[in-house]
Protein backbone atom coordinates (compact mmCIF):
# COMPACT_ATOMS: atom_id res chain seq x y z
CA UNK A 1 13.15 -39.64 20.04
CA UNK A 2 12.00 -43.13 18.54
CA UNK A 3 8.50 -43.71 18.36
CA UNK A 4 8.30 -46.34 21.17
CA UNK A 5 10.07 -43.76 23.32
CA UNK A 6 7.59 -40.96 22.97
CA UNK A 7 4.92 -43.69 23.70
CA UNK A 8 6.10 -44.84 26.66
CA UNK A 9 6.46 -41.03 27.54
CA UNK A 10 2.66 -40.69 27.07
CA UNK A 11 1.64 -43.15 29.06
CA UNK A 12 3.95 -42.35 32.08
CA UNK A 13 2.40 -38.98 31.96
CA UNK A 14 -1.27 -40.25 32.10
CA UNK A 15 -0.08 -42.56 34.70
CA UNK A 16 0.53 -39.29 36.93
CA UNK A 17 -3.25 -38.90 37.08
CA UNK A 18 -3.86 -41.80 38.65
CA UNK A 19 -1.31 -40.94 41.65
CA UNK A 20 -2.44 -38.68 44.54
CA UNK A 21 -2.12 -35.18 43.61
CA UNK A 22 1.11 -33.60 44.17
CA UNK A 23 1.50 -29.81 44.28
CA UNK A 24 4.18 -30.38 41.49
CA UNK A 25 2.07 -31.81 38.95
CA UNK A 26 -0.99 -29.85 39.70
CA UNK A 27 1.02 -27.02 38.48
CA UNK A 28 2.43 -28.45 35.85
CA UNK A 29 -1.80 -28.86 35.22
CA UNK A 30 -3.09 -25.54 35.95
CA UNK A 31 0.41 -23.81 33.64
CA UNK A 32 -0.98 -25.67 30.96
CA UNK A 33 2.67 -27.64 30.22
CA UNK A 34 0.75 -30.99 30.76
CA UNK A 35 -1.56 -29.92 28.29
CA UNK A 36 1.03 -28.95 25.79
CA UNK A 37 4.06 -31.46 26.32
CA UNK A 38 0.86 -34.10 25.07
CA UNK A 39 -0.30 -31.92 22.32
CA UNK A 40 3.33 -32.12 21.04
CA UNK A 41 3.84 -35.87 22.05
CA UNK A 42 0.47 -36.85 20.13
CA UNK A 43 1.48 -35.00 17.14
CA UNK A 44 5.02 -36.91 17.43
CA UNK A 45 3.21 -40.25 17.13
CA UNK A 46 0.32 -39.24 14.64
CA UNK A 47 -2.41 -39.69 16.99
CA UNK A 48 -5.17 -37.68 15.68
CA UNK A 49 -6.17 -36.08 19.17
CA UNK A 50 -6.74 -32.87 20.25
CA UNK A 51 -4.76 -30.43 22.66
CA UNK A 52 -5.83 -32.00 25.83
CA UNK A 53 -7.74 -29.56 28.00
CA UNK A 54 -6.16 -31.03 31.44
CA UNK A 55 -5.80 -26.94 32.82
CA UNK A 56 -9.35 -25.91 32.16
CA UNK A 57 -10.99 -29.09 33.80
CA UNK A 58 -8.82 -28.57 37.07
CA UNK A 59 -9.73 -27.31 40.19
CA UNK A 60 -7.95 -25.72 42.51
CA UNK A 61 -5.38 -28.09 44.83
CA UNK A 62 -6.65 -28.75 47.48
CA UNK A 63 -10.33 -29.28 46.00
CA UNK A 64 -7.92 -31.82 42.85
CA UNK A 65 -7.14 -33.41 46.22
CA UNK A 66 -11.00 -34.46 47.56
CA UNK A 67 -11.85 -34.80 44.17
CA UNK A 68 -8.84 -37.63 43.97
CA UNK A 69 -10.30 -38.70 47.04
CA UNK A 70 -13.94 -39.35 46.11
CA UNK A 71 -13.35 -40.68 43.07
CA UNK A 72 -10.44 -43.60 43.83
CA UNK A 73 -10.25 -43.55 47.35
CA UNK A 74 -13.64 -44.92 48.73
CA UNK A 75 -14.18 -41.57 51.13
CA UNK A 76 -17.60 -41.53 50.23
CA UNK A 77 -19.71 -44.25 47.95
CA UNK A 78 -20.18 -44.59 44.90
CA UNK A 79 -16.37 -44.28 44.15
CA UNK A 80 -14.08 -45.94 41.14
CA UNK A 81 -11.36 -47.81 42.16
CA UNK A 82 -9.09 -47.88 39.55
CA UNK A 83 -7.86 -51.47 39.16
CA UNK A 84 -8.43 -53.75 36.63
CA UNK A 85 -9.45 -57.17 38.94
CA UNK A 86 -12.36 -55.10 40.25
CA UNK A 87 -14.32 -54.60 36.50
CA UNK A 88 -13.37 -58.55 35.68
CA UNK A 89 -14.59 -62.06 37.29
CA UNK A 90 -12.36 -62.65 40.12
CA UNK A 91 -10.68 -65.94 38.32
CA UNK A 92 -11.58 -67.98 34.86
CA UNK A 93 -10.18 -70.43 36.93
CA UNK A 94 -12.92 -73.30 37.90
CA UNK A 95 -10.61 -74.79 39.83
CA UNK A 96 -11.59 -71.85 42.73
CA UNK A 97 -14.34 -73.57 44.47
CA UNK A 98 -15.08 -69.58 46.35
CA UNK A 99 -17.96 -68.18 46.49
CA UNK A 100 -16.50 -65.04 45.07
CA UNK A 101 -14.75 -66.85 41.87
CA UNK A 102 -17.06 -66.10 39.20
CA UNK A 103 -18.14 -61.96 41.28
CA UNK A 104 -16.71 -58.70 40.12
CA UNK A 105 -15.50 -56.17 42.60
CA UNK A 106 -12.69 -57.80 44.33
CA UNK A 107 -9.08 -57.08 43.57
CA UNK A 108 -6.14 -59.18 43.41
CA UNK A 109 -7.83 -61.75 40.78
CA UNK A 110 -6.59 -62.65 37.20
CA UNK A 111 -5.52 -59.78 35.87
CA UNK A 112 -3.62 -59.09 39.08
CA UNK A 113 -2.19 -62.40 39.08
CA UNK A 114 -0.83 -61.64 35.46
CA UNK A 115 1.08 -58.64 35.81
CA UNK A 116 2.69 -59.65 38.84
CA UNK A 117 4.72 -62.70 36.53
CA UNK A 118 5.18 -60.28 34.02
CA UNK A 119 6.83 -58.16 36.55
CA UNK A 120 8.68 -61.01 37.94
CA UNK A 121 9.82 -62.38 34.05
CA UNK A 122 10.82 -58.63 33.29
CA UNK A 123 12.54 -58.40 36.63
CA UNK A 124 11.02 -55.58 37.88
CA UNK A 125 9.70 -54.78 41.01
CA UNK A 126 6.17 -53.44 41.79
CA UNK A 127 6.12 -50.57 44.65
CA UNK A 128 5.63 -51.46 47.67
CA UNK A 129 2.14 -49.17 47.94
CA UNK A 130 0.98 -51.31 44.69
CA UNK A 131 1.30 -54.20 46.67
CA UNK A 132 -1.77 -55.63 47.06
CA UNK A 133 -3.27 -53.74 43.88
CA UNK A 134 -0.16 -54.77 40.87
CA UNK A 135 -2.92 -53.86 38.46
CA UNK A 136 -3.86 -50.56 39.23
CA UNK A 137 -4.00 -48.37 36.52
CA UNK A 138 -0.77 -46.41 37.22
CA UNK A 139 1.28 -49.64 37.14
CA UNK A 140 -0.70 -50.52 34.00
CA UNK A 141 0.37 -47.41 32.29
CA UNK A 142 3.76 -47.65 33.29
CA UNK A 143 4.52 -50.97 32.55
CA UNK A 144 3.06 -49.92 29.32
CA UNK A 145 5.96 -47.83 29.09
CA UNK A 146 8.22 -50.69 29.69
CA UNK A 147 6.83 -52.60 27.29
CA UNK A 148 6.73 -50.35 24.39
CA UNK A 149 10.45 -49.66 24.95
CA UNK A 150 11.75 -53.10 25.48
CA UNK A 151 9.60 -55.95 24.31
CA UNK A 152 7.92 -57.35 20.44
CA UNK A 153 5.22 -55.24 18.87
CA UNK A 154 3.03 -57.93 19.36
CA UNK A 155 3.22 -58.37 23.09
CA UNK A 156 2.01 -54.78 23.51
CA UNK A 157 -0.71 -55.66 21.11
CA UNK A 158 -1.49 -58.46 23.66
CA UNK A 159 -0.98 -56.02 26.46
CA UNK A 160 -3.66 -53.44 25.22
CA UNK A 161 -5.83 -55.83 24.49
CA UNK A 162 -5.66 -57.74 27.53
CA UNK A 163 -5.36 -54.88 30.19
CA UNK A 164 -7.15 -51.94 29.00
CA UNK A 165 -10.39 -53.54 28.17
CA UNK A 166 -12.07 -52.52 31.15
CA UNK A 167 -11.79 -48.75 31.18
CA UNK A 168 -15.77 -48.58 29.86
CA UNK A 169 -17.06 -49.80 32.64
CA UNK A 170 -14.76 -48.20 35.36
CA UNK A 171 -15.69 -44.28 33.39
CA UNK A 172 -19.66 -45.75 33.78
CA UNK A 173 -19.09 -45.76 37.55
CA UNK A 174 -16.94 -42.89 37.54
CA UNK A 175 -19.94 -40.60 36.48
CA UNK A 176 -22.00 -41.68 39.11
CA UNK A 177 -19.08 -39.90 41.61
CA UNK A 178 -20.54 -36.52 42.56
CA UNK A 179 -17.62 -33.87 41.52
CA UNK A 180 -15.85 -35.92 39.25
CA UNK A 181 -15.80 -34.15 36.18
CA UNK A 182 -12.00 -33.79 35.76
CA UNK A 183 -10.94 -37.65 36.09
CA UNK A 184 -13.78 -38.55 33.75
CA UNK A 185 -12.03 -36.09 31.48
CA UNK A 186 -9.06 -37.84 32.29
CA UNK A 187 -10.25 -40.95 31.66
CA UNK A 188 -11.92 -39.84 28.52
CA UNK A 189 -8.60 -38.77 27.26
CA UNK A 190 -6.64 -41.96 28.07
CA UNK A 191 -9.04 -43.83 26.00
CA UNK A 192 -8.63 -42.42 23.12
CA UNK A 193 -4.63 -42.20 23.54
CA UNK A 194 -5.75 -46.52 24.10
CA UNK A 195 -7.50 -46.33 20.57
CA UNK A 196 -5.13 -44.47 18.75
CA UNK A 197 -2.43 -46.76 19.94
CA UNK A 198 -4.54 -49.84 19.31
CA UNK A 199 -4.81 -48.25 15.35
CA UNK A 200 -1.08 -47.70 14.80
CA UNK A 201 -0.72 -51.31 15.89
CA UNK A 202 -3.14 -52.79 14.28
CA UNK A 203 -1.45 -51.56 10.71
CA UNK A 204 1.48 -53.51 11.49
């Protein structure tokens, strides 16, 4: 496989975290094939990573499940939702005379805004249950993938740059979820796959 194509394999597999649990992938977890289909992509692409550890973290399904729950889904508070408008001012734009323009915690802002055109100008379409959230993290990652595939070095430069930079502070209120330990792995994980990606491009 090219380069760009093992890339944009990486990221659609880390976007599969970010999904509620299936009983498909959690086995393809707990057998340890998640684990090792990375270890083998990262090695493709030079990242210097580790084996990820995805199979040790995990609990069992149904307990992946509540922990899915807790973490992204607002059961209980604190919780993390993952989407990139809630860790960024609502708009830059001072044109919104709103009392929430300049506030954090509210989706559909800027960021939001921005990948719906790119998904328009790419003519793609965002599912329908990523409606009102086009920058969650799973469409981030994934359109990742698109991008990697089919668009200029230097737009995903922009990309990572422009849509990842929040993934500090969403892991800062991740760890104050109770039973949370495997998507802060996660997490963990997928920045460094960000940083190692960042490097590569960076040489260019």
């Amino acid at each position: 496989m090219k380069r760009q194509e093992v890339v944009a394999e990486i990221f659609l597999i880390l976007a599969e975290f970010y999904k509620y649990p299936t009983e498909d992938f959690y086995n393809n977890i707990i057998n340890g094939d998640v684990d090792k289909q990375l270890a083998e992509l990262f090695k493709a692409v030079n990242y210097e990573l580790e084996t990820p550890q995805f199979s040790f973290w995990v609990r069992d399904f149904k307990g992946l499940r509540a922990e899915y729950s807790s973490s992204f889904l607002g059961i209980t508070a604190p919780f993390a939702v993952p989407v990139e408008s809630a860790y960024k001012v609502w708009t830059n734009d001072t044109s919104f005379q709103i009392p929430i323009a300049n506030s954090k915690g509210y989706v559909m802002g800027d960021s939001a805004l921005h990948i719906m055109h790119l998904f328009e100008h790419f003519q793609l379409q965002i599912p329908e249950e990523y409606a009102q959230m086009p920058d969650h993290l799973t469409i981030l990652l994934e359109l990742y993938g698109f991008i990697i595939k089919e668009r200029s070095l230097q737009q995903c430069k922009v990309f990572l740059k422009d849509h990842f930079d929040w993934l500090g502070d969403f892991e800062e209120v991740l760890k104050k979820v109770d039973k949370s330990k495997f998507y802060i792995y996660v997490v963990d994980v997928l920045k460094k796959v960000i940083r190692e990606e960042k490097k590569y491009l960076e040489k260019l």
